[in-house]
C-alpha atoms as a PDB file:
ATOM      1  CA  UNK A   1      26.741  -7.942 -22.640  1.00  0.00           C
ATOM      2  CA  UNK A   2      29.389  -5.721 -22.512  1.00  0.00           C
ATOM      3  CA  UNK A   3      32.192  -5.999 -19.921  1.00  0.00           C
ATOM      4  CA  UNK A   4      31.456  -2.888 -17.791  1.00  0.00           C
ATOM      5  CA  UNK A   5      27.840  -4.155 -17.309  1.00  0.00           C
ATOM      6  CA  UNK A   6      29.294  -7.357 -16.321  1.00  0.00           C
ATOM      7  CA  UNK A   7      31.161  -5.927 -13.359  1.00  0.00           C
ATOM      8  CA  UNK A   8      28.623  -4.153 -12.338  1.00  0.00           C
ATOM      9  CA  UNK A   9      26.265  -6.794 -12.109  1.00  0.00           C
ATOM     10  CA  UNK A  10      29.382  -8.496  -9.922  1.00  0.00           C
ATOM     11  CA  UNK A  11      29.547  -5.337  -7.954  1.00  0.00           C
ATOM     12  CA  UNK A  12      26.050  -5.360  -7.192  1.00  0.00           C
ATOM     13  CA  UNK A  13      25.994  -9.126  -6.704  1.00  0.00           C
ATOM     14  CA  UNK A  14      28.727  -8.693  -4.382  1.00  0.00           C
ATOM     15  CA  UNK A  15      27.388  -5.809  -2.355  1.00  0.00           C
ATOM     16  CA  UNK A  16      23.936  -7.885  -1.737  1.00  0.00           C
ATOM     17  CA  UNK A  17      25.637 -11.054  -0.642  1.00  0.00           C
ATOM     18  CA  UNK A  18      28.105  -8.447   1.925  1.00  0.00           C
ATOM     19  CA  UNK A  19      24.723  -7.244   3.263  1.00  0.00           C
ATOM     20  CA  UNK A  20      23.255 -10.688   3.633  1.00  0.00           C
ATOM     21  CA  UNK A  21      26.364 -11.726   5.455  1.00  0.00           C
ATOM     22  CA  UNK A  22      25.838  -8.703   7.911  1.00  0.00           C
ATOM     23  CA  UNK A  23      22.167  -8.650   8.604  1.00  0.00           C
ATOM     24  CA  UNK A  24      23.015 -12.899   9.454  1.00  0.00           C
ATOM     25  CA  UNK A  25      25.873 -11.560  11.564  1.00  0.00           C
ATOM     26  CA  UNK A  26      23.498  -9.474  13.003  1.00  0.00           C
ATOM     27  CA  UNK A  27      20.704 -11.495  13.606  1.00  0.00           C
ATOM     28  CA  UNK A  28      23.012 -14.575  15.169  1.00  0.00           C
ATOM     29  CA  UNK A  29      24.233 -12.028  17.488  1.00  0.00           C
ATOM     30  CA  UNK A  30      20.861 -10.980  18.549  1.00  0.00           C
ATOM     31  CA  UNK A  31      20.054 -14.756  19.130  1.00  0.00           C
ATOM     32  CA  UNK A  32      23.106 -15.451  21.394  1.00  0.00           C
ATOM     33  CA  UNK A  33      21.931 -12.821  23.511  1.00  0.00           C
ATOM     34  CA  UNK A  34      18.654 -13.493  23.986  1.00  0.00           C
ATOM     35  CA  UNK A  35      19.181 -17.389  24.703  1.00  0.00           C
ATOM     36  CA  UNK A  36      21.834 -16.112  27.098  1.00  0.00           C
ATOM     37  CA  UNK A  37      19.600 -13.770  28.847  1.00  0.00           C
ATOM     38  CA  UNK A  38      16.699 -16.149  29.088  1.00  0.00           C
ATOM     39  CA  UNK A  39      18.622 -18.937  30.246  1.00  0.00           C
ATOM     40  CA  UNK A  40      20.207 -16.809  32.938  1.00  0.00           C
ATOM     41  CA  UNK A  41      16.153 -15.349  33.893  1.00  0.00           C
ATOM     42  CA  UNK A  42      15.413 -18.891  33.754  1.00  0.00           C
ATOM     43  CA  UNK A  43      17.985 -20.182  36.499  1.00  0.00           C
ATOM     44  CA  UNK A  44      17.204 -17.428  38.466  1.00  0.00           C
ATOM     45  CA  UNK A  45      13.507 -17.514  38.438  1.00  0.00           C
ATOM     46  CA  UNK A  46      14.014 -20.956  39.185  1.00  0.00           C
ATOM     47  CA  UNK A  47      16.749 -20.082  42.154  1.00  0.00           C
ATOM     48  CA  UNK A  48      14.019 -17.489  43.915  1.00  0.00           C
ATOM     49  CA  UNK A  49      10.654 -20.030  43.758  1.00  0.00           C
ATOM     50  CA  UNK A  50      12.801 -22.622  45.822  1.00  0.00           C
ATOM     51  CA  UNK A  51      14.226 -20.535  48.184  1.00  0.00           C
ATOM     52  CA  UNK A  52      11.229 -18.234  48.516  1.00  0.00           C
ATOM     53  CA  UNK A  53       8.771 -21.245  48.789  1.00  0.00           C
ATOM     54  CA  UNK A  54      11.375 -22.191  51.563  1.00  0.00           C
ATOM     55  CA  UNK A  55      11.035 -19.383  53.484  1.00  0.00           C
ATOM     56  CA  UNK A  56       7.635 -18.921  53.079  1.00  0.00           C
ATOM     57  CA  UNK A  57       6.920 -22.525  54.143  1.00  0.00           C
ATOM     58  CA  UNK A  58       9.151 -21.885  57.616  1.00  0.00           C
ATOM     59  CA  UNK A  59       7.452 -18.676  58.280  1.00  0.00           C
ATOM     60  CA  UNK A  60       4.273 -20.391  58.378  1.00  0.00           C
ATOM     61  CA  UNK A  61       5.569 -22.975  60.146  1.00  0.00           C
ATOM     62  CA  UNK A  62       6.685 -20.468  62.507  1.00  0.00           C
ATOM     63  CA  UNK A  63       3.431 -18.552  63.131  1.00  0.00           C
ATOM     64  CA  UNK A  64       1.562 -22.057  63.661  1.00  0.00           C
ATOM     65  CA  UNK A  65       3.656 -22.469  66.789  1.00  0.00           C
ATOM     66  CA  UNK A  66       3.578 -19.238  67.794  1.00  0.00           C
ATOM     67  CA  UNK A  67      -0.318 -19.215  67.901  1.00  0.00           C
ATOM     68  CA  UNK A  68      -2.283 -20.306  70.726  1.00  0.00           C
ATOM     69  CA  UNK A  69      -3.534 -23.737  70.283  1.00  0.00           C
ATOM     70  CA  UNK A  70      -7.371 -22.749  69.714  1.00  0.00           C
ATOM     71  CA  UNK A  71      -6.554 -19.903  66.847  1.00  0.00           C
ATOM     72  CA  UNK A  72      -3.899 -22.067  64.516  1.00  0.00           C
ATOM     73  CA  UNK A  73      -6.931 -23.103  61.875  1.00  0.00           C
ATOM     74  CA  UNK A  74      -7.758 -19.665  61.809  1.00  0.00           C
ATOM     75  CA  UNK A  75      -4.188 -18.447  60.937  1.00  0.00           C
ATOM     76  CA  UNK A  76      -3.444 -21.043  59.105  1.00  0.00           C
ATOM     77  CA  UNK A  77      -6.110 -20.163  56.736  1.00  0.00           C
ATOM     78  CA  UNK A  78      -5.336 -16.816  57.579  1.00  0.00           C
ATOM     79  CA  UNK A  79      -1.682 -17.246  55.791  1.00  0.00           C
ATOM     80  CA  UNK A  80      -3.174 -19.751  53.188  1.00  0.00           C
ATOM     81  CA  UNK A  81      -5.555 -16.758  51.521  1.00  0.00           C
ATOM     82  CA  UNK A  82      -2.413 -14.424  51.734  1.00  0.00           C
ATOM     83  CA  UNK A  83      -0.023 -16.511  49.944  1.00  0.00           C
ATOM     84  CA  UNK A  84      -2.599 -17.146  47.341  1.00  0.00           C
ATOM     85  CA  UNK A  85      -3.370 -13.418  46.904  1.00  0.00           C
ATOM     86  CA  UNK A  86       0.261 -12.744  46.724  1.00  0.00           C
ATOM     87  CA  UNK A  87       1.017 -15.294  44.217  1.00  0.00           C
ATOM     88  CA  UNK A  88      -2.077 -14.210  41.819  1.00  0.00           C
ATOM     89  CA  UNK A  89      -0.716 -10.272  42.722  1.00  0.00           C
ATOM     90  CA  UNK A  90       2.846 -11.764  41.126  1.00  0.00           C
ATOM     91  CA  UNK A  91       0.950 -13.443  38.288  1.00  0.00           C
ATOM     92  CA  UNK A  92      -0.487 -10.481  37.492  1.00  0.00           C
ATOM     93  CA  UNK A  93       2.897  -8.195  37.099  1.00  0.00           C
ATOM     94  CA  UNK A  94       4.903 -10.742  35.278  1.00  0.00           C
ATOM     95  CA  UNK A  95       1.930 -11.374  33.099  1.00  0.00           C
ATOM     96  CA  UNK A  96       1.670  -7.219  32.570  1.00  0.00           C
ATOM     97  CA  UNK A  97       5.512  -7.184  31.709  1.00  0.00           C
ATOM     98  CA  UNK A  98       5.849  -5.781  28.573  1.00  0.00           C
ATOM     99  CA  UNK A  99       8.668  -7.839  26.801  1.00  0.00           C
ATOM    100  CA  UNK A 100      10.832  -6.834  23.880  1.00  0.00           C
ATOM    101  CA  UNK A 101      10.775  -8.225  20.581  1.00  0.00           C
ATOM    102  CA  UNK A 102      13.397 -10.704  19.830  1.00  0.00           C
ATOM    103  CA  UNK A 103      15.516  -9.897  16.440  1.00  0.00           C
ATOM    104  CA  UNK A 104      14.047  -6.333  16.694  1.00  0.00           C
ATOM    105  CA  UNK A 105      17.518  -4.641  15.795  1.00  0.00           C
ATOM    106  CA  UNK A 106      17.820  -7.166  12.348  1.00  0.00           C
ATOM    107  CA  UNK A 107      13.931  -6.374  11.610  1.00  0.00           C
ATOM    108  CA  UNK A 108      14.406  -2.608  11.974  1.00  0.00           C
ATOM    109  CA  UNK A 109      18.229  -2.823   9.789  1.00  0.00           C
ATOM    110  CA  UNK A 110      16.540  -5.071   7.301  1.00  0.00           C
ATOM    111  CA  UNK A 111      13.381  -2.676   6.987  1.00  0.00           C
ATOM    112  CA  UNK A 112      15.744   0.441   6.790  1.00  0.00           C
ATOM    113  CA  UNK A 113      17.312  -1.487   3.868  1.00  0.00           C
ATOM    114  CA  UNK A 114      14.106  -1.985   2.150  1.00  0.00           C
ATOM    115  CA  UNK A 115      13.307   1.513   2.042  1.00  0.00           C
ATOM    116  CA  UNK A 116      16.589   2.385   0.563  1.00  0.00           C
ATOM    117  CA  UNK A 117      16.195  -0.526  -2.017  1.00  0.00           C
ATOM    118  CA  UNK A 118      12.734   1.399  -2.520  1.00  0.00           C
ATOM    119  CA  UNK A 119      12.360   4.050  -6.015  1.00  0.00           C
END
């Protein structure tokens, strides 16, 4: 083998373990931010279901008493079948949310790579 084959096989060595390092870089980056943004949708999410179940619990509360006497079963249920078709309503857009792809940014780099690497 001579010498200048040598380095270039170094070269090229080097150059592949340079990219590895910066599609890792990459990719833990991409990580940190989604952790961070779920976490903070998490604590949130979790923030609005007490406080809204709060407020929905004192506004029914405060229709009961507000009703006659003879008509609080009937809003009762009345406020029972809303809830329940505003909850499914809610189940239905955050099921319907289209999410992004985690590590979509290193998949698209690393792809991009691949068809330079291609003949």
């Amino acid at each position: 083998m001579s010498a200048g084959l040598l380095g270039s096989v170094r070269n090229l060595l080097d150059s592949l373990l340079g990219l590895a390092r910066t599609r890792l870089e990459l990719l833990s980056t991409e990580l940190q931010e989604a952790l961070a943004t779920h976490a903070f949708a998490l604590v949130g999410a979790c923030a609005a279901l007490v406080l809204g179940g709060l407020g929905l619990a004192f506004a029914g509360i405060a229709v009961l008493l507000a009703v006659a006497p003879e008509q609080r079963l009937a809003a009762a249920t009345l406020m029972a079948l809303v809830f329940l078709a505003a909850g499914a309503a809610v189940a239905l857009v955050v099921r319907a949310r289209e999410r992004p792809r985690v590590f979509d940014a290193s998949l698209a780099e690393l792809q991009r790579d691949r068809d330079a690497l291609r003949p």
